[in-house]
Every structure is written in C-alpha cells, then in structure tokens.
Protein backbone atom coordinates (compact mmCIF):
# COMPACT_ATOMS: atom_id res chain seq x y z
CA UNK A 1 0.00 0.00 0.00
CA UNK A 2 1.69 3.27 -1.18
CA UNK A 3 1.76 5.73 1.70
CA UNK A 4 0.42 9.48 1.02
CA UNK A 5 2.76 11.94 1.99
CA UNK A 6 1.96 15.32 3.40
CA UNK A 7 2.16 18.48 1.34
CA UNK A 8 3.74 20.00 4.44
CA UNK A 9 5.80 17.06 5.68
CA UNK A 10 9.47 17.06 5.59
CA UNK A 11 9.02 14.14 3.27
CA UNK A 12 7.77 16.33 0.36
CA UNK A 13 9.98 18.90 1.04
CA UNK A 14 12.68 16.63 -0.19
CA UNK A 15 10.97 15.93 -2.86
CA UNK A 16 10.00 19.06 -4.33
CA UNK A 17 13.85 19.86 -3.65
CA UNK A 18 14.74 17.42 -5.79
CA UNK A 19 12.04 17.57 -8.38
CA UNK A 20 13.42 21.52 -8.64
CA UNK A 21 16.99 20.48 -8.79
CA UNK A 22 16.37 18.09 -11.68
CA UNK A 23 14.75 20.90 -13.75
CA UNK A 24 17.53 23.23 -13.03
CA UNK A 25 20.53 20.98 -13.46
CA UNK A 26 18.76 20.68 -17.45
CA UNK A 27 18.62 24.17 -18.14
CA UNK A 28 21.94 23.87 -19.42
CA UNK A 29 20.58 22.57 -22.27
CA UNK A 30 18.10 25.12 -23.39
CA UNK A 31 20.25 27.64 -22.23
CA UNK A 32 23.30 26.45 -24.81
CA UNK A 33 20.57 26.55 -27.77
CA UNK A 34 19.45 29.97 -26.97
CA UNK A 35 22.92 31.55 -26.97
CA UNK A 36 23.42 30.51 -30.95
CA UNK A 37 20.57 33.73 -31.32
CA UNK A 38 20.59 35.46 -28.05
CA UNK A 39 22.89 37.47 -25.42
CA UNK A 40 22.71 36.03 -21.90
CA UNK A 41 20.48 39.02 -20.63
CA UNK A 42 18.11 38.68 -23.46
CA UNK A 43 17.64 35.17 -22.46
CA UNK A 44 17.70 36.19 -18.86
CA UNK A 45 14.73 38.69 -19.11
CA UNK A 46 12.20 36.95 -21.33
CA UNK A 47 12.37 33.70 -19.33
CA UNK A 48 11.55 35.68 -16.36
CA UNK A 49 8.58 37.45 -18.28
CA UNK A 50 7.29 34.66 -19.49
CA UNK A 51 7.25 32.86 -15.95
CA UNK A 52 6.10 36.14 -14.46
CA UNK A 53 2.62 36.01 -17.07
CA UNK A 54 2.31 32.46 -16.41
CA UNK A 55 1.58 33.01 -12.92
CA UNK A 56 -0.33 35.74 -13.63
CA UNK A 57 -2.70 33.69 -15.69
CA UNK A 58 -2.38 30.57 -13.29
CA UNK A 59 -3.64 32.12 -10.08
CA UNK A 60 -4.81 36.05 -11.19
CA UNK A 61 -5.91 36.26 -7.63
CA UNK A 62 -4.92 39.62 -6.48
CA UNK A 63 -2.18 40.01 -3.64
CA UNK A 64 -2.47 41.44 -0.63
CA UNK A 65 -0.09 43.13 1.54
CA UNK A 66 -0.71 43.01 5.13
CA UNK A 67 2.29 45.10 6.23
CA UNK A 68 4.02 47.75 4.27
CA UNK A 69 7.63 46.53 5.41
CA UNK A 70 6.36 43.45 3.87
CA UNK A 71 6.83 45.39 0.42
CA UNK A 72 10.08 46.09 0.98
CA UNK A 73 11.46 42.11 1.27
CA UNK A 74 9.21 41.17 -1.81
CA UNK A 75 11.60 44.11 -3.52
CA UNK A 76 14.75 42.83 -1.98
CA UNK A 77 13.73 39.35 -2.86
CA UNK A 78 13.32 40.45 -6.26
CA UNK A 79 16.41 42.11 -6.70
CA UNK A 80 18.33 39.55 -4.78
CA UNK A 81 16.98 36.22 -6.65
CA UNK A 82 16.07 37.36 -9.91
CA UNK A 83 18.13 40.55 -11.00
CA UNK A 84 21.41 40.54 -8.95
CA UNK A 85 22.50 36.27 -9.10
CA UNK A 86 21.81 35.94 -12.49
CA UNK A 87 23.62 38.57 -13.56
CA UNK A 88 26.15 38.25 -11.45
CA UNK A 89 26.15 34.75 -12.70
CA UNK A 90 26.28 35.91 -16.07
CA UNK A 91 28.56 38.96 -15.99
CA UNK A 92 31.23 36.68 -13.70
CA UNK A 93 31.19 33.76 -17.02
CA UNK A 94 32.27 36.33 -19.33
CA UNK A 95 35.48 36.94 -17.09
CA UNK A 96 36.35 33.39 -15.85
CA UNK A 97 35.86 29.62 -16.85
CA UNK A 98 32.77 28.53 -16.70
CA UNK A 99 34.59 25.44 -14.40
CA UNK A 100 35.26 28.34 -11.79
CA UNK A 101 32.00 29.77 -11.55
CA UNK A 102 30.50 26.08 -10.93
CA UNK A 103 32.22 25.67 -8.44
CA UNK A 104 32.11 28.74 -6.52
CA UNK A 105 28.16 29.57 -6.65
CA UNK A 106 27.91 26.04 -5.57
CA UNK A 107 29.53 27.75 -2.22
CA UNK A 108 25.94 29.10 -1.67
CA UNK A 109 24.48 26.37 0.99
CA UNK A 110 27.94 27.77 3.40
CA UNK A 111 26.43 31.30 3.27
CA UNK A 112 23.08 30.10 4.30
CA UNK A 113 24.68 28.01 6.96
CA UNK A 114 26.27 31.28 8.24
CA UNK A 115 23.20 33.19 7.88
CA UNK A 116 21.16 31.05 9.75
CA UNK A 117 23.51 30.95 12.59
CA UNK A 118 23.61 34.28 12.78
CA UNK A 119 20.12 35.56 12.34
CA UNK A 120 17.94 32.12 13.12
CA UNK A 121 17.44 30.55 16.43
CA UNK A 122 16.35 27.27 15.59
CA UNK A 123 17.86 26.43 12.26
CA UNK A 124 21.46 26.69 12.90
CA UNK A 125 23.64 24.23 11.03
CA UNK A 126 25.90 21.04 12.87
CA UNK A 127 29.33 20.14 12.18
CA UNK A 128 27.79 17.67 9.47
CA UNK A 129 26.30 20.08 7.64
CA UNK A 130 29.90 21.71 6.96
CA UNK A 131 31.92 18.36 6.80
CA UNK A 132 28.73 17.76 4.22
CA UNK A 133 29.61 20.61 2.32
CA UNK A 134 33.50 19.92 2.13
CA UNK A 135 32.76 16.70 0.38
CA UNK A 136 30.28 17.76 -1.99
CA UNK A 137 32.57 20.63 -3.09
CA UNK A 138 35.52 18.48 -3.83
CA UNK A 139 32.82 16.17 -5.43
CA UNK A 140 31.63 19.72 -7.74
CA UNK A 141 35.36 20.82 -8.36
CA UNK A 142 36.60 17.49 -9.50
CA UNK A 143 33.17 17.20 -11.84
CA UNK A 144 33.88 20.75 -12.69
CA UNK A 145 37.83 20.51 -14.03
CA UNK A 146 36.52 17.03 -15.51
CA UNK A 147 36.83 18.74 -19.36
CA UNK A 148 40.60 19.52 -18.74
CA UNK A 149 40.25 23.25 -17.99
CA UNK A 150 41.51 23.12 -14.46
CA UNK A 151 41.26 26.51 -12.13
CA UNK A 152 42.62 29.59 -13.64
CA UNK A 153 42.27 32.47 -10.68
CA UNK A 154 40.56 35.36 -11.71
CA UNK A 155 39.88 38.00 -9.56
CA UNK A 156 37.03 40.03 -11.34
CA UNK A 157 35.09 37.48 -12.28
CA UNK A 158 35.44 35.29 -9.17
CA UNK A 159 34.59 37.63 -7.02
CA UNK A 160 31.55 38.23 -9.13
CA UNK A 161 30.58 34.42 -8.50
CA UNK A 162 30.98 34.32 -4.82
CA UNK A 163 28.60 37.29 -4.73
CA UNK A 164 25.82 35.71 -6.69
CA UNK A 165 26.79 32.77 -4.48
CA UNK A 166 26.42 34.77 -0.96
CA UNK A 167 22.99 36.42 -2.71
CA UNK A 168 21.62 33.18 -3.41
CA UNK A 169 22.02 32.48 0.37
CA UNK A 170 20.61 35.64 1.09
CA UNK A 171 17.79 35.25 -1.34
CA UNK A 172 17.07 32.12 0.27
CA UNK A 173 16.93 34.02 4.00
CA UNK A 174 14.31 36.37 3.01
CA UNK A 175 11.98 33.66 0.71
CA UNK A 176 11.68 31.64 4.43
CA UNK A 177 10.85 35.07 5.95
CA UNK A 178 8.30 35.97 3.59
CA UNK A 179 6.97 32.22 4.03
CA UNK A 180 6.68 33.23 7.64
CA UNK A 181 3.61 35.41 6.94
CA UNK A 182 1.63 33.18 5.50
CA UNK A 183 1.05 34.53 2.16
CA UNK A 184 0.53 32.21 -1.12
CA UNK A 185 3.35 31.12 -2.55
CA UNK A 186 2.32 31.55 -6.33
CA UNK A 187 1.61 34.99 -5.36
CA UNK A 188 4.77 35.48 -3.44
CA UNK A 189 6.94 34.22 -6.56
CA UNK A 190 4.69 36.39 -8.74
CA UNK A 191 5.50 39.54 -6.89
CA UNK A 192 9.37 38.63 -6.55
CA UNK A 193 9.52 38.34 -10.54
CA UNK A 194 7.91 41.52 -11.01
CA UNK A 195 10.48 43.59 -8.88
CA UNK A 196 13.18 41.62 -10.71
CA UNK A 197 12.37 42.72 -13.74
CA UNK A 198 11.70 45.53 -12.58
CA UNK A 199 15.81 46.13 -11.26
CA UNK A 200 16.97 44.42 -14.87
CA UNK A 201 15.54 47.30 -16.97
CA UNK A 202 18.39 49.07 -16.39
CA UNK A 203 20.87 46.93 -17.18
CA UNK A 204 19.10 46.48 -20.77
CA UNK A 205 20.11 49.48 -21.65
CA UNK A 206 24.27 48.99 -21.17
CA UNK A 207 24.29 45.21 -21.90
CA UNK A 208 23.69 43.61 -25.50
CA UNK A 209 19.93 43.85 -25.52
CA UNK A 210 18.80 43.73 -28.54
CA UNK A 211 15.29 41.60 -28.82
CA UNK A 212 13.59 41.60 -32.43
CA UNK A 213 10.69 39.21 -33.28
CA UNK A 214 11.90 37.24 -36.10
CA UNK A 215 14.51 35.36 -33.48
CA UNK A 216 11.72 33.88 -32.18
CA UNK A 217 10.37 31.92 -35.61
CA UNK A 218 12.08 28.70 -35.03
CA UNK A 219 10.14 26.00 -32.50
CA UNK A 220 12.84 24.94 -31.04
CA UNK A 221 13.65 28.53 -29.81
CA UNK A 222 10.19 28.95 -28.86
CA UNK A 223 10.32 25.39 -26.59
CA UNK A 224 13.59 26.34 -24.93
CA UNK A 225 12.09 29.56 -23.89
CA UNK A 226 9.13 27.81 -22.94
CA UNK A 227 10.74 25.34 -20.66
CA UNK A 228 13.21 27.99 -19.21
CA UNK A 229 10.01 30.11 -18.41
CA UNK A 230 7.14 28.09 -17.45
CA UNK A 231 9.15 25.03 -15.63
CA UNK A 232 12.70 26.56 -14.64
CA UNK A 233 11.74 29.48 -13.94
CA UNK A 234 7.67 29.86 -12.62
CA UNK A 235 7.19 26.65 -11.50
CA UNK A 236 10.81 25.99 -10.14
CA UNK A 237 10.36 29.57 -8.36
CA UNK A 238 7.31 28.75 -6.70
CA UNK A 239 8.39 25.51 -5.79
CA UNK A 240 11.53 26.60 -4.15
CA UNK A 241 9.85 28.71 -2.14
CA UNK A 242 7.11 26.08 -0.75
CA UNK A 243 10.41 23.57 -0.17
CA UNK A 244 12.17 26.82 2.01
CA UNK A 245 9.16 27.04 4.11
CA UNK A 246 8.71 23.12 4.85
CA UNK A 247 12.74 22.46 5.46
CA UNK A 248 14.11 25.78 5.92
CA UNK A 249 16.67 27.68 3.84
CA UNK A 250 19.53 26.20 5.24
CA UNK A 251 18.53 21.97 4.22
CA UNK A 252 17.10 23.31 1.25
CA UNK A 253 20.22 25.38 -0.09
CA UNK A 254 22.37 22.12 0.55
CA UNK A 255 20.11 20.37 -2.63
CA UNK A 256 22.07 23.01 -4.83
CA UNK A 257 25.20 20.31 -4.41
CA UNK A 258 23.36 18.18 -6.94
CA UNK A 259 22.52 20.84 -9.60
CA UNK A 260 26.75 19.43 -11.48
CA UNK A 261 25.78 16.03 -10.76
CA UNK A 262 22.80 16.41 -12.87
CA UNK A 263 24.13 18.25 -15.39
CA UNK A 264 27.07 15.60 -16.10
CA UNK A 265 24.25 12.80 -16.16
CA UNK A 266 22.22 14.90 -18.52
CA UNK A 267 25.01 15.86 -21.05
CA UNK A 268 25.86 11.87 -20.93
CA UNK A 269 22.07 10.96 -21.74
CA UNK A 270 20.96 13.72 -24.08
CA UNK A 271 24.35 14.51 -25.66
CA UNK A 272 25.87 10.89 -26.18
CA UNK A 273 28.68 12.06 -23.72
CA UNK A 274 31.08 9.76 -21.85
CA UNK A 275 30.76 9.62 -18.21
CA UNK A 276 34.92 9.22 -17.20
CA UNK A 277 36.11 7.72 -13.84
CA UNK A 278 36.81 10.95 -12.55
CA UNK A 279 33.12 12.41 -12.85
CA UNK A 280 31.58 9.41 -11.48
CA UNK A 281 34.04 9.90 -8.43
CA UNK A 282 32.83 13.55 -8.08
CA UNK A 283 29.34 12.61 -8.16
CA UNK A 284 29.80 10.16 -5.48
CA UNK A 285 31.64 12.74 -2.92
CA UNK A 286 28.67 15.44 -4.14
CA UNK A 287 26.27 12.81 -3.37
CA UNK A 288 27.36 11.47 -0.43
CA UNK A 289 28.29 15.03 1.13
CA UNK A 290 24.48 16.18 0.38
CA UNK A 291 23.39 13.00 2.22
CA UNK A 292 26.31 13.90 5.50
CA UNK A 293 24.26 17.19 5.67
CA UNK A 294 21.19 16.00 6.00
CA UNK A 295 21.88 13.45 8.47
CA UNK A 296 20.54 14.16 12.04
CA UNK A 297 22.11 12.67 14.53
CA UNK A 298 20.26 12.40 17.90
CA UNK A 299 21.76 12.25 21.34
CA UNK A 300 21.86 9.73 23.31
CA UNK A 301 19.27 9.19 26.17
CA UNK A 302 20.66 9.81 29.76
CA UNK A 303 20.66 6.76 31.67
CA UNK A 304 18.51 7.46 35.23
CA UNK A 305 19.63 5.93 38.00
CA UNK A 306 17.48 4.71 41.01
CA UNK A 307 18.55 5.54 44.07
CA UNK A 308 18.38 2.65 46.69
C-alpha cells in the first residue's frame, strides 16, 4: 500500500527539492541553444517574463499586503533572486571559466549556513552540515575541471561568483521570511519576478539587448524559452519557495550540491557524452556530502539511576 505523503511534511519537502533540482541541473541545455541567437540578458529577461505572465494567468488572484515593510522584502527578494544572481552569474562567465563559476556559486548552501547561525534561532547548522559541504565541493570541483580546464584564478570574475553565491544564500533568508507570513506562494513568486524585472531594466540598456521578433520563428527557440520560463523558472520559483518554508533555507540550499551532478548525467544521456572515472568519483563525494548534511544525529538518552 503506497503511503500518502503530506504536502507539508518534511518528506515532500525533499521531494520538491529534488524535483526543482532536476529541472535546473537541465537548463543547461536550453540555455546552450538559446545563446546561438541570443545574449545572456536577453535570455535572462524573457524567461523571467514569461514565468512572471504564467503566474499571472495561473492564479490572477490579487495580492495582498498586510504590512508595508512586507513590500520592501518582496523588492529585496526580487532584486536579490532574480536581477542581482543571475547577472552576477552571467557577468562573472564572461570573465572566468565557466569550471570556476560552478564551483564557486555552488559555495551558496555555506552562506546560508552562516546566515542562519547568525540571524535564526532554531535552524542553525551542525558540524555535518559543513563536513557535508566539504565533500560535496571536492565532489563539484573534481566534476567541474573534468573537461581539462583546471582553475585559472581570476579575480574580477570570481569575485563576481561568490557574490551571486552569498545572494543566493541571502535570497534564500528572506523567501523563508516571507513564508513566515503566511502569504501564497504563487503569489509570493509572482510579486518577486515583477520587482526583478523591474531592477533588470536598467541593465538592458548597457548590456547587448537587442530583442527583435523574427529570433523567435524557429520551434525549437520557442520550446527552450518555454521550458526555461514556465518550468525553470515559474514553477521551479514557486516551488523553491514552498520547499524553504517546509525544510528551511539552510537543508534546502544544501540540494544546490546536486545541480553538477545532474548536469554531467544529462550531457551523458541527451548529448551521447562519456561519463569518465573521474566524474563518477565527483558525483559520489557530491552525493554522499548532500546525504552527511542532511543526516541528524540524535543524542543519546541519559541513563537514570534509582537511588536505593
């Protein structure tokens, strides 16, 4: 007899986590096709307004704010998650290998674990969560110099990736805030998106933005931009958020780890490429350091003793 699980058990937290990690870890894919007609930031802003009228026409339900500060972290949200990590993310690829960036941003789930122990009473990371994340990052970096490139040290565009990386985290902070109120998620992810696009306007106008509507008349560009919008983006958005307020940001962020390991497995599947001895070894470290960070490990009971 299958077992239901609870839409607000830890159970489907995981899940969602790593239904959202799966989608993400693909993107790579659509992502590679679009850049043969688009710049990085046209790609960037119509996936986001696509997912942003999606969930307008999924739940048109109108939002609203019960506090006025409220505003202000649906802003900061916006600008954190949407506007600054991407392109930061973006911006930092055009300076350094694309190896380097991997591996930094996957740095992300340590922010959050120094977040949290800062700002959160309850959620505050154990030493597993941090010898977790020293696996799982030799597990990303040895995935990550798989192709030969290796780690050339740049400054600008490192830097740039262990911002987006520390953003991410802080992104993360404020979606578990905002999921503190008790507003609807869709709505919540809706109103993020729109303040994101919102901060990327200006950056349109000194990056290569240059949209015109005859890039759009193959299907295949039209299905990539789907599937970046509607799934990666919308869906994945909303879903993150739901999986922050069931775990917390901190056991959620640590499910970034996987987004390599799923990218390797994708490009062996979809592209016909060769999985080599030292990928499958950083899969298994990645793996098995997400697994060390989840772990709880419970104290044992006292022992009482009777007194004659």
């Amino acid at each position: 007899m299958i077992r239901k699980i609870e839409t607000d058990s830890p159970a489907f937290g995981h899940l969602t986590a790593v239904i959202t990690i799966l989608i993400w870890g693909t993107t790579f894919i659509s992502t590679k096709v679009l850049l043969t007609s688009f710049t990085p930031i046209e790609i960037l802003f119509c996936r986001f307004i696509i997912g942003f009228i999606a969930l307008n026409i999924f739940y048109p339900k109108r939002m609203k704010i019960k506090d006025r500060k409220h505003e202000l972290l649906f802003a900061f949200a916006g600008l954190c998650g949407i506007t600054l990590y991407f392109l930061f993310e973006n911006i930092a690829l055009t300076y350094t290998l694309a190896s380097n960036v991997g591996v930094i941003v996957a740095i992300s789930p340590f922010f959050s674990g120094i977040i949290s122990a800062l700002f959160n009473k309850g959620d505050k990371p154990k030493l597993n969560f941090y010898l977790g994340f020293f696996a799982a990052i030799c597990g990303i970096a040895i995935i990550s110099f798989n192709d030969g490139q290796g780690y050339s040290f740049n400054p600008m565009g490192d830097i740039l990736a262990i911002l987006a990386a520390f953003i991410w985290a802080v992104y993360s902070f404020i979606t578990k805030k905002i999921g503190s109120y008790g507003y609807n998620t869709i709505q919540t992810t809706r109103r993020c998106f729109g303040y994101g696009l919102i901060f990327m306007i200006p950056a349109l106008f000194f990056m290569d933005f240059n949209i015109t509507l005859d890039k759009f008349s193959s299907p295949q560009i039209i299905a990539n931009f789907l599937y970046l919008g509607l799934l990666a983006s919308a869906a994945c958005f909303a879903i993150w958020g739901k999986t922050i307020n069931i775990l917390g940001d901190v056991k959620t962020s640590v499910y970034i780890y996987l987004v390599p390991v799923v990218t390797v497995i994708t490009s062996v599947i979809v592209l016909g490429e060769k999985i080599t001895f030292q990928a499958a070894l950083g899969i298994i470290l990645t793996i098995s350091g997400l697994v060390l960070s989840e772990l709880k490990f419970s104290r044992p009971c006292p022992v009482k003793v009777r007194n004659k």
